[in-house]
PDB file of N, CA and C in Angstrom:
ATOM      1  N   UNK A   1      -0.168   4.639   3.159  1.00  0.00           N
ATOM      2  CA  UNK A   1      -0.254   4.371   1.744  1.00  0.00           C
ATOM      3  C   UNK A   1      -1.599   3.700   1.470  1.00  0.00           C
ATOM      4  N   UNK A   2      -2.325   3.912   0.029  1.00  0.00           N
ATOM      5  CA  UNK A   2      -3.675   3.447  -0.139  1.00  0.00           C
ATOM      6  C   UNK A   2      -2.898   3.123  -1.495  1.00  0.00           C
ATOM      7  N   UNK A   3      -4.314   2.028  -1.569  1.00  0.00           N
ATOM      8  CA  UNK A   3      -4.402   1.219  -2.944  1.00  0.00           C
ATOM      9  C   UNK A   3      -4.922   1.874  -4.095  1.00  0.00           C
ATOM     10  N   UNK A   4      -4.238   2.080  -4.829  1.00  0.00           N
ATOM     11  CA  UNK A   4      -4.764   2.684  -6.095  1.00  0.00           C
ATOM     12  C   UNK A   4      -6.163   2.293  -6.543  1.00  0.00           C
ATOM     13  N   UNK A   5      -6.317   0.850  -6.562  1.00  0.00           N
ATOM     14  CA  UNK A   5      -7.390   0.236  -7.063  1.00  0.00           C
ATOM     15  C   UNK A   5      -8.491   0.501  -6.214  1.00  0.00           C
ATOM     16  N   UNK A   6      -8.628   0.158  -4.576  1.00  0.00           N
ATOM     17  CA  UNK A   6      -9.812   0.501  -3.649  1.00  0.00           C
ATOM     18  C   UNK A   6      -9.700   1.327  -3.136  1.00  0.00           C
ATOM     19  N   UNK A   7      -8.764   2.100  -2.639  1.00  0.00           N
ATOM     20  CA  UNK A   7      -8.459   3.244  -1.684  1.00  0.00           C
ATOM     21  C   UNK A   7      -8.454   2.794  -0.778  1.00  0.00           C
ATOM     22  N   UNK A   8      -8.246   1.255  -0.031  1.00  0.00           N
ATOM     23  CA  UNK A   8      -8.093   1.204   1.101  1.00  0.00           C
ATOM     24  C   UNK A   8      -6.331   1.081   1.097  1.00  0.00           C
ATOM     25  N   UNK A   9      -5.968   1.416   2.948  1.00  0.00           N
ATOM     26  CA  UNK A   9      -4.872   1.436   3.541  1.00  0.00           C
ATOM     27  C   UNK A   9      -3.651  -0.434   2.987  1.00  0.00           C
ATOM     28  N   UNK A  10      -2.886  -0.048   2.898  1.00  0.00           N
ATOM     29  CA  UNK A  10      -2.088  -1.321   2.948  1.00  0.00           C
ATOM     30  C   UNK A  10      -1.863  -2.136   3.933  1.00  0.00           C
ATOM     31  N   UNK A  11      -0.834  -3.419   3.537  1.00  0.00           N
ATOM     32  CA  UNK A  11      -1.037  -3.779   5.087  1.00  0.00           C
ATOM     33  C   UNK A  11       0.805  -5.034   4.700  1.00  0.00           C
ATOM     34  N   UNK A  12       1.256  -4.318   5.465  1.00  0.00           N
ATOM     35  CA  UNK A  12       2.878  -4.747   5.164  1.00  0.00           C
ATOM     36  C   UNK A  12       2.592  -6.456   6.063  1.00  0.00           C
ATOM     37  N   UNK A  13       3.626  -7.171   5.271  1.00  0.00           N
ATOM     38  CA  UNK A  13       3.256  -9.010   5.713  1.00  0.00           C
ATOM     39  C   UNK A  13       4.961  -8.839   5.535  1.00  0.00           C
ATOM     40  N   UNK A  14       5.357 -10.247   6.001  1.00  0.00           N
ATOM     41  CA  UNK A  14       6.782 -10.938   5.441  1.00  0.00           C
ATOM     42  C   UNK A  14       5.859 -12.374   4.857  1.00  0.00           C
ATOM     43  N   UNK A  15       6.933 -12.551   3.270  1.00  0.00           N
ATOM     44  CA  UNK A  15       6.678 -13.468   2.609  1.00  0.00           C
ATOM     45  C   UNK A  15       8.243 -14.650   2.365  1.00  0.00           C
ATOM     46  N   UNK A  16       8.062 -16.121   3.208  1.00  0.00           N
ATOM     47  CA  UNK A  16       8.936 -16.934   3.171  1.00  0.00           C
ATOM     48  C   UNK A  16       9.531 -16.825   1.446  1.00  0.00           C
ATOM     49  N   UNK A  17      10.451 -16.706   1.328  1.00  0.00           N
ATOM     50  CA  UNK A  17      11.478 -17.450   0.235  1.00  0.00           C
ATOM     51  C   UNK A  17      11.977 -18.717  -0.049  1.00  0.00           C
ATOM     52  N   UNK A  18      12.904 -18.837  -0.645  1.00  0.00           N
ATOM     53  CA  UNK A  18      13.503 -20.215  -0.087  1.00  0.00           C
ATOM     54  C   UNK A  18      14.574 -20.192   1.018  1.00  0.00           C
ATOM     55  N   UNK A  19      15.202 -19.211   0.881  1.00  0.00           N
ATOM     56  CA  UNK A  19      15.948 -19.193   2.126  1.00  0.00           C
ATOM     57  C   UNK A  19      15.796 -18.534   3.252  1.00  0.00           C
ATOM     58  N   UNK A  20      14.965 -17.181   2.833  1.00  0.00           N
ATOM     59  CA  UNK A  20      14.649 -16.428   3.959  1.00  0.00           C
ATOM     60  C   UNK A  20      13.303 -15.580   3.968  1.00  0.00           C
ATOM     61  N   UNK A  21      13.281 -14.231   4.400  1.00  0.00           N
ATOM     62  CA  UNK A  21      12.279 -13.778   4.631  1.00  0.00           C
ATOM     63  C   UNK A  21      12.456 -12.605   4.052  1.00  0.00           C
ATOM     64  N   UNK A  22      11.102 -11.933   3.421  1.00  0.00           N
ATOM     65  CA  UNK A  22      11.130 -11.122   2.700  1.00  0.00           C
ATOM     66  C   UNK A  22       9.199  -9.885   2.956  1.00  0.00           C
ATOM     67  N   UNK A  23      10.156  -8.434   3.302  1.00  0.00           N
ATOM     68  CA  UNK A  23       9.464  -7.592   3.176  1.00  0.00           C
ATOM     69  C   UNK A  23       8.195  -7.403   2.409  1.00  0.00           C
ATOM     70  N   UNK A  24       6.649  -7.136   2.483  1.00  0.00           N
ATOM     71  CA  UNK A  24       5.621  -6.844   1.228  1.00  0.00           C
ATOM     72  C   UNK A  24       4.693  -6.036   1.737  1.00  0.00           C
ATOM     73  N   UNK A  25       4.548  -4.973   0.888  1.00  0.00           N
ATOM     74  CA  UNK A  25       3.178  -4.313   0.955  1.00  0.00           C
ATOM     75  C   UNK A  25       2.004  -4.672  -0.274  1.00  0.00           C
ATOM     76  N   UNK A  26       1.020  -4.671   0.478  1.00  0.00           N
ATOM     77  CA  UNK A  26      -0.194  -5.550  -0.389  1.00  0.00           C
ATOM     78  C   UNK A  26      -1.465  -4.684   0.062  1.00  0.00           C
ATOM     79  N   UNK A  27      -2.054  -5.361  -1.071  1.00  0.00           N
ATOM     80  CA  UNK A  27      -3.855  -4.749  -0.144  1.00  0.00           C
ATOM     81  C   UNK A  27      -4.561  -5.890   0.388  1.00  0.00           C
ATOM     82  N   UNK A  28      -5.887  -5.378   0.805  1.00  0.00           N
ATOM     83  CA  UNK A  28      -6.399  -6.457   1.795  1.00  0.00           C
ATOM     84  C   UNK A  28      -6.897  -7.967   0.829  1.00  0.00           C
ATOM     85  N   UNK A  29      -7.510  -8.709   1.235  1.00  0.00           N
ATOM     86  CA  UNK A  29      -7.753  -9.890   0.693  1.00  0.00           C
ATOM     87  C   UNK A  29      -9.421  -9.521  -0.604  1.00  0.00           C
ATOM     88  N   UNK A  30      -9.296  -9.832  -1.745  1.00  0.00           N
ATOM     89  CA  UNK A  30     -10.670  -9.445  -2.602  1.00  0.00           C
ATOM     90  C   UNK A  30      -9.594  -8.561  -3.204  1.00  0.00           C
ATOM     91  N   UNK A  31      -8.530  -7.573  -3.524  1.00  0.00           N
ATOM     92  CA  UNK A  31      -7.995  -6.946  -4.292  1.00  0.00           C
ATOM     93  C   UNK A  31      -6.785  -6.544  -4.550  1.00  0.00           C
ATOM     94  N   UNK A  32      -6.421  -6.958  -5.729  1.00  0.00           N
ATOM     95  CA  UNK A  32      -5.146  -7.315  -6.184  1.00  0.00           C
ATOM     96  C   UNK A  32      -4.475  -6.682  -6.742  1.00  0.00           C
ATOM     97  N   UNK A  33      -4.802  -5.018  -5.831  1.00  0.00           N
ATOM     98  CA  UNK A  33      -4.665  -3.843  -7.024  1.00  0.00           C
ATOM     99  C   UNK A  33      -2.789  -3.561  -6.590  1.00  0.00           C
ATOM    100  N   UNK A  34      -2.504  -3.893  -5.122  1.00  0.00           N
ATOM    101  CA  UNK A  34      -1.050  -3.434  -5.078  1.00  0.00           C
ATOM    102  C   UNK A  34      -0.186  -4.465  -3.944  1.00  0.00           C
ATOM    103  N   UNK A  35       0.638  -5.403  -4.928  1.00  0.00           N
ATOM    104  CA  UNK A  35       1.542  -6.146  -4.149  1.00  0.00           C
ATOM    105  C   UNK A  35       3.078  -5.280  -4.596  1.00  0.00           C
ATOM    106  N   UNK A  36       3.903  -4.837  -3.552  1.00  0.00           N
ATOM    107  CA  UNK A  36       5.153  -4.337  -3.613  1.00  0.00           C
ATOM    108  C   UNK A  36       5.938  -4.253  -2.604  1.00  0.00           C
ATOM    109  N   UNK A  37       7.124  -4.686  -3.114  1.00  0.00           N
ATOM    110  CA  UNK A  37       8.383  -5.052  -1.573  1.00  0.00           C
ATOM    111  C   UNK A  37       8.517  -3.926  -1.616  1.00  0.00           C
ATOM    112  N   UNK A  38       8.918  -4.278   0.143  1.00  0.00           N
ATOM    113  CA  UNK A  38       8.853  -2.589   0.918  1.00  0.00           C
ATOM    114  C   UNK A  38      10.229  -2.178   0.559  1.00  0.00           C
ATOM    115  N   UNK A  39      11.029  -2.502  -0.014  1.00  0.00           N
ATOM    116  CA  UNK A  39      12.188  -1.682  -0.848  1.00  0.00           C
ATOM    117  C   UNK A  39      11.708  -0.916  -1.868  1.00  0.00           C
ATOM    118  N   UNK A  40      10.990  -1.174  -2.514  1.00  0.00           N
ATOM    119  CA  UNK A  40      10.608  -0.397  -3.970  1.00  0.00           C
ATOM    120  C   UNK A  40       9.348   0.850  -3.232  1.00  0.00           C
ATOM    121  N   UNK A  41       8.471   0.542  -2.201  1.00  0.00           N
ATOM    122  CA  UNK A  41       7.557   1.506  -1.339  1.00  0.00           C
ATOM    123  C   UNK A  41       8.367   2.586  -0.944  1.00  0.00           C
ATOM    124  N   UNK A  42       9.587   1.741  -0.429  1.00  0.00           N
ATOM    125  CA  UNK A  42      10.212   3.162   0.296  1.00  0.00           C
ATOM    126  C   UNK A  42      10.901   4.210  -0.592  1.00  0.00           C
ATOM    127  N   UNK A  43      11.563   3.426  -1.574  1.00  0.00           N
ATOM    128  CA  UNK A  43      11.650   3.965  -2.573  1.00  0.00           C
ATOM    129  C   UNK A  43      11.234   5.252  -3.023  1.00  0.00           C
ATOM    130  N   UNK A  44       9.826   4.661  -3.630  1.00  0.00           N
ATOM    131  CA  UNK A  44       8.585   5.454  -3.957  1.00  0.00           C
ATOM    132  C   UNK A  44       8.853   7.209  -3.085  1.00  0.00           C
ATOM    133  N   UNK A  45       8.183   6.253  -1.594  1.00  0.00           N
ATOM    134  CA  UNK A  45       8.070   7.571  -0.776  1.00  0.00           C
ATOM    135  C   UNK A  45       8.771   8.436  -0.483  1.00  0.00           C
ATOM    136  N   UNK A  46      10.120   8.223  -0.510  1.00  0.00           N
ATOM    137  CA  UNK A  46      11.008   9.042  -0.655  1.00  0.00           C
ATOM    138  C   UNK A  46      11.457   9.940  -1.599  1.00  0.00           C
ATOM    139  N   UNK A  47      10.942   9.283  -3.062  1.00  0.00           N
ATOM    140  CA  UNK A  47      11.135  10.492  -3.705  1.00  0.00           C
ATOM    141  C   UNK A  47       9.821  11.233  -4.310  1.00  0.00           C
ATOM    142  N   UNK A  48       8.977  10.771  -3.521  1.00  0.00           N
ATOM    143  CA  UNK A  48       7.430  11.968  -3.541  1.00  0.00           C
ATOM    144  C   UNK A  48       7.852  12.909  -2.273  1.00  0.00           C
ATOM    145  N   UNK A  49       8.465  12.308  -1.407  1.00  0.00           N
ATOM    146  CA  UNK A  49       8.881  13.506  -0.571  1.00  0.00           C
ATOM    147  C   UNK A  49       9.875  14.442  -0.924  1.00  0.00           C
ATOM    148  N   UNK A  50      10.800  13.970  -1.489  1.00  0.00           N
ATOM    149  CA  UNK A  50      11.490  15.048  -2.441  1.00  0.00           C
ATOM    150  C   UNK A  50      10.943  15.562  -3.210  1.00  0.00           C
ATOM    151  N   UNK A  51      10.030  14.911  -3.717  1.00  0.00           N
ATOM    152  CA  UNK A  51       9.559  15.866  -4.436  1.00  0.00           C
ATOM    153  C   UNK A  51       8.810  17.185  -4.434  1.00  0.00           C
ATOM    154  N   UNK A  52       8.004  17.382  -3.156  1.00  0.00           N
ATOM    155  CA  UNK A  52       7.468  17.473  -1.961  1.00  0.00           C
ATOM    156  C   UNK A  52       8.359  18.929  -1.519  1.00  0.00           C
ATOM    157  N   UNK A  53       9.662  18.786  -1.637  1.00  0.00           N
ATOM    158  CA  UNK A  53      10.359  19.769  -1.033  1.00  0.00           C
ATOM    159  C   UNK A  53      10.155  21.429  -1.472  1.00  0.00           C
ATOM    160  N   UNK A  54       9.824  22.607  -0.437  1.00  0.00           N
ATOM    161  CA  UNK A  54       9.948  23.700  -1.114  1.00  0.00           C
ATOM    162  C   UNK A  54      10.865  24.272  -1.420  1.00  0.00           C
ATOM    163  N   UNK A  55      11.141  25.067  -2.408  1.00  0.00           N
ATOM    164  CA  UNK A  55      11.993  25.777  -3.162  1.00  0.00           C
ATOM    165  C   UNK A  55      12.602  26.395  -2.484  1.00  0.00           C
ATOM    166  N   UNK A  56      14.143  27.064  -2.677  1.00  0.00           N
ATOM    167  CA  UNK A  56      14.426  27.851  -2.368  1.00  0.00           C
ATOM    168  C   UNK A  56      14.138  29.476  -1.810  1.00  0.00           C
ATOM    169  N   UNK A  57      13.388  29.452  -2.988  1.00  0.00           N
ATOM    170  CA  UNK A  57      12.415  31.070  -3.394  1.00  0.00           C
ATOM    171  C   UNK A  57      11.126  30.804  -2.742  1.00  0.00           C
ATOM    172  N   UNK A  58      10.790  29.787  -2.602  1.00  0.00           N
ATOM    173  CA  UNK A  58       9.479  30.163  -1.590  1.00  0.00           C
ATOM    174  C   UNK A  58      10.131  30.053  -0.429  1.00  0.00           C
ATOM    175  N   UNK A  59      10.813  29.193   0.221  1.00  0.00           N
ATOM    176  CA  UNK A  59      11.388  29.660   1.379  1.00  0.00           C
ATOM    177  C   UNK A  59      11.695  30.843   1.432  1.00  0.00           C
ATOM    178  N   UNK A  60      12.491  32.016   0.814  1.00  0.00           N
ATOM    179  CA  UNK A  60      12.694  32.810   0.867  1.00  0.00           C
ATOM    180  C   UNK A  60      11.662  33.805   1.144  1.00  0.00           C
ATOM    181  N   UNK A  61      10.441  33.841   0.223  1.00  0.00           N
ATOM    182  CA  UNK A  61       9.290  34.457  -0.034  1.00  0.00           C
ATOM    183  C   UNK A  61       8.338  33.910   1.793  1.00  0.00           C
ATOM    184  N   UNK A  62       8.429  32.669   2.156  1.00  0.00           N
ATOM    185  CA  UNK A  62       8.043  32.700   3.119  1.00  0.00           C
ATOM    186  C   UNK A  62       8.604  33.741   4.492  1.00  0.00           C
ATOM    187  N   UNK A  63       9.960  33.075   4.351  1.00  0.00           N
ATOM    188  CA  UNK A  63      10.645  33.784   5.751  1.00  0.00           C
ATOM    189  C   UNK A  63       9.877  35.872   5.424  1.00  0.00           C
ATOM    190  N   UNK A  64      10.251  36.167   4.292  1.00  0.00           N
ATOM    191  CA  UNK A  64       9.972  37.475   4.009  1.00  0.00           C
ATOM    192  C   UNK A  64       8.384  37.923   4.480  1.00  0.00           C
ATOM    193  N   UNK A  65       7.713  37.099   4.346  1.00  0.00           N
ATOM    194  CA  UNK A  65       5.947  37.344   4.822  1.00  0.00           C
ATOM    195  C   UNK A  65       6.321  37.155   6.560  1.00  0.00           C
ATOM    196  N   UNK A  66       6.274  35.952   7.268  1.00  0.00           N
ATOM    197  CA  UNK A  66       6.628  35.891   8.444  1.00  0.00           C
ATOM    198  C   UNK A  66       7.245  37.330   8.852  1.00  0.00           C
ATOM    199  N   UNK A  67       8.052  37.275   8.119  1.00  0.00           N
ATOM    200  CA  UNK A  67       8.894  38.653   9.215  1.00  0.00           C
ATOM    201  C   UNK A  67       8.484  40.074   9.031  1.00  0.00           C
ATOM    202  N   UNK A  68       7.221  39.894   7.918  1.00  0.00           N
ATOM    203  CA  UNK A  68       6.695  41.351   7.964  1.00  0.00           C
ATOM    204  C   UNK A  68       5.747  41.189   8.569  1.00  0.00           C
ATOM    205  N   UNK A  69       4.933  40.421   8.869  1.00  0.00           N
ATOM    206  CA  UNK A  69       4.159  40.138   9.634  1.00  0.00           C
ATOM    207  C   UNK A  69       4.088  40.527  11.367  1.00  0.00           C
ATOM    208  N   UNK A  70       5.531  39.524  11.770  1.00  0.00           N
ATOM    209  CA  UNK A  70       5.975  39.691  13.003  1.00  0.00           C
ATOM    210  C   UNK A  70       5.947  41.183  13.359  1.00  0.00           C
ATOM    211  N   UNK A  71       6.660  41.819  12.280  1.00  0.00           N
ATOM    212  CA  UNK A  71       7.163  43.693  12.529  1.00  0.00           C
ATOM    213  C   UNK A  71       5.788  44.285  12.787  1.00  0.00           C
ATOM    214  N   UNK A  72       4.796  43.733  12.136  1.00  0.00           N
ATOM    215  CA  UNK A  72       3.923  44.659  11.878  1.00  0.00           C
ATOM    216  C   UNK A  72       2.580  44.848  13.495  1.00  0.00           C
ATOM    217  N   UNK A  73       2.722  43.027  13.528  1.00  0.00           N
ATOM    218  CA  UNK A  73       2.249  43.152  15.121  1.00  0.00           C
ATOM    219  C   UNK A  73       3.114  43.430  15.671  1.00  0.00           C
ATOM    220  N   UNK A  74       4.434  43.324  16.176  1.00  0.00           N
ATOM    221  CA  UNK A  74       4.952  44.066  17.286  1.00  0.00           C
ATOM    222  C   UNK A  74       4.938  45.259  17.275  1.00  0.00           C
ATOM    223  N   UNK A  75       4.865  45.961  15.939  1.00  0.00           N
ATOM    224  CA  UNK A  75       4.473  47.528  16.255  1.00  0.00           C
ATOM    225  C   UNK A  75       3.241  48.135  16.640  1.00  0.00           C
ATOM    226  N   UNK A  76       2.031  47.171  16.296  1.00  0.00           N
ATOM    227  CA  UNK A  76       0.651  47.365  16.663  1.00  0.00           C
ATOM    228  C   UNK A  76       0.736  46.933  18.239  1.00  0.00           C
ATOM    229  N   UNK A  77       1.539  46.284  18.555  1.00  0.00           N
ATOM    230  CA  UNK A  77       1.579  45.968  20.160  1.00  0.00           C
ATOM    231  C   UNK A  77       2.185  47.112  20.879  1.00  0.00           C
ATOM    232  N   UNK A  78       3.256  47.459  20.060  1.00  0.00           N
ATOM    233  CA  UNK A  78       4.088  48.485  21.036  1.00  0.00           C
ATOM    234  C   UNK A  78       3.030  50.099  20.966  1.00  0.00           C
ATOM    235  N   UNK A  79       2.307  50.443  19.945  1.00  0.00           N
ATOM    236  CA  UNK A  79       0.899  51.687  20.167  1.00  0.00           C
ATOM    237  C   UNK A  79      -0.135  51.300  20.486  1.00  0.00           C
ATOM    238  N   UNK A  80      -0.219  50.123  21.295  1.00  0.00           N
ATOM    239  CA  UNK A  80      -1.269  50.029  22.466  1.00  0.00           C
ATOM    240  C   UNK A  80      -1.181  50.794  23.912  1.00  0.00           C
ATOM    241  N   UNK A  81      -1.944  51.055  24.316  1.00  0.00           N
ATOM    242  CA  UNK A  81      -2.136  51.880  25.802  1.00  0.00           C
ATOM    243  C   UNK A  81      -1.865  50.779  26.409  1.00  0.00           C
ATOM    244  N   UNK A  82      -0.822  50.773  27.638  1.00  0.00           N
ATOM    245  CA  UNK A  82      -0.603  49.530  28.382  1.00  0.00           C
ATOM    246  C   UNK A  82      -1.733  49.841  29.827  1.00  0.00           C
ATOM    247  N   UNK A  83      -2.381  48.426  29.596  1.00  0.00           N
ATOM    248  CA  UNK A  83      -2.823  49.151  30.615  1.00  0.00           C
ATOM    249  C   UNK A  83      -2.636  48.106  32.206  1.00  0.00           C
ATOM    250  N   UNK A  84      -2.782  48.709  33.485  1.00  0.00           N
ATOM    251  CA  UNK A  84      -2.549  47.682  34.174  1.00  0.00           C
ATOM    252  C   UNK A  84      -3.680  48.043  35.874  1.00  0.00           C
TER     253      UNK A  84
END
């Protein structure tokens, strides 16, 4: 994950409470562009990875290229002269 504000990398800390200890992603020291508990990060990332997900129909459209593909070299393999 990068900082919106510098583009540099984050850098996860634990921050005391009063009673206990608590998860944070932050940026480096000089910029104050992203403090966020790593509950709300993961959050985040999880649903950019869903979001992220391909479709049905391109799966479909994929497997369909792959496998004409495959057919098409194994038939260019199988009218080769074998030679040995």
């Amino acid at each position: 994950m990068r900082c919106a504000a510098c583009g540099r990398g984050l850098t996860g800390r634990w921050s005391k409470g009063r009673s206990s200890y608590y998860a944070y992603y932050h940026c480096r020291p000089g910029c104050r562009g992203v403090n966020v508990t790593k509950a709300k990060l993961e959050t985040l990332f999880e649903k950019e990875l869903a979001r992220l997900q391909p479709s049905a129909g391109y799966l479909r459209l994929l497997k369909e290229s792959v496998l004409q593909i495959w057919k098409a070299r194994k038939e260019s393999a199988r009218r080769r002269p074998r030679t040995r």
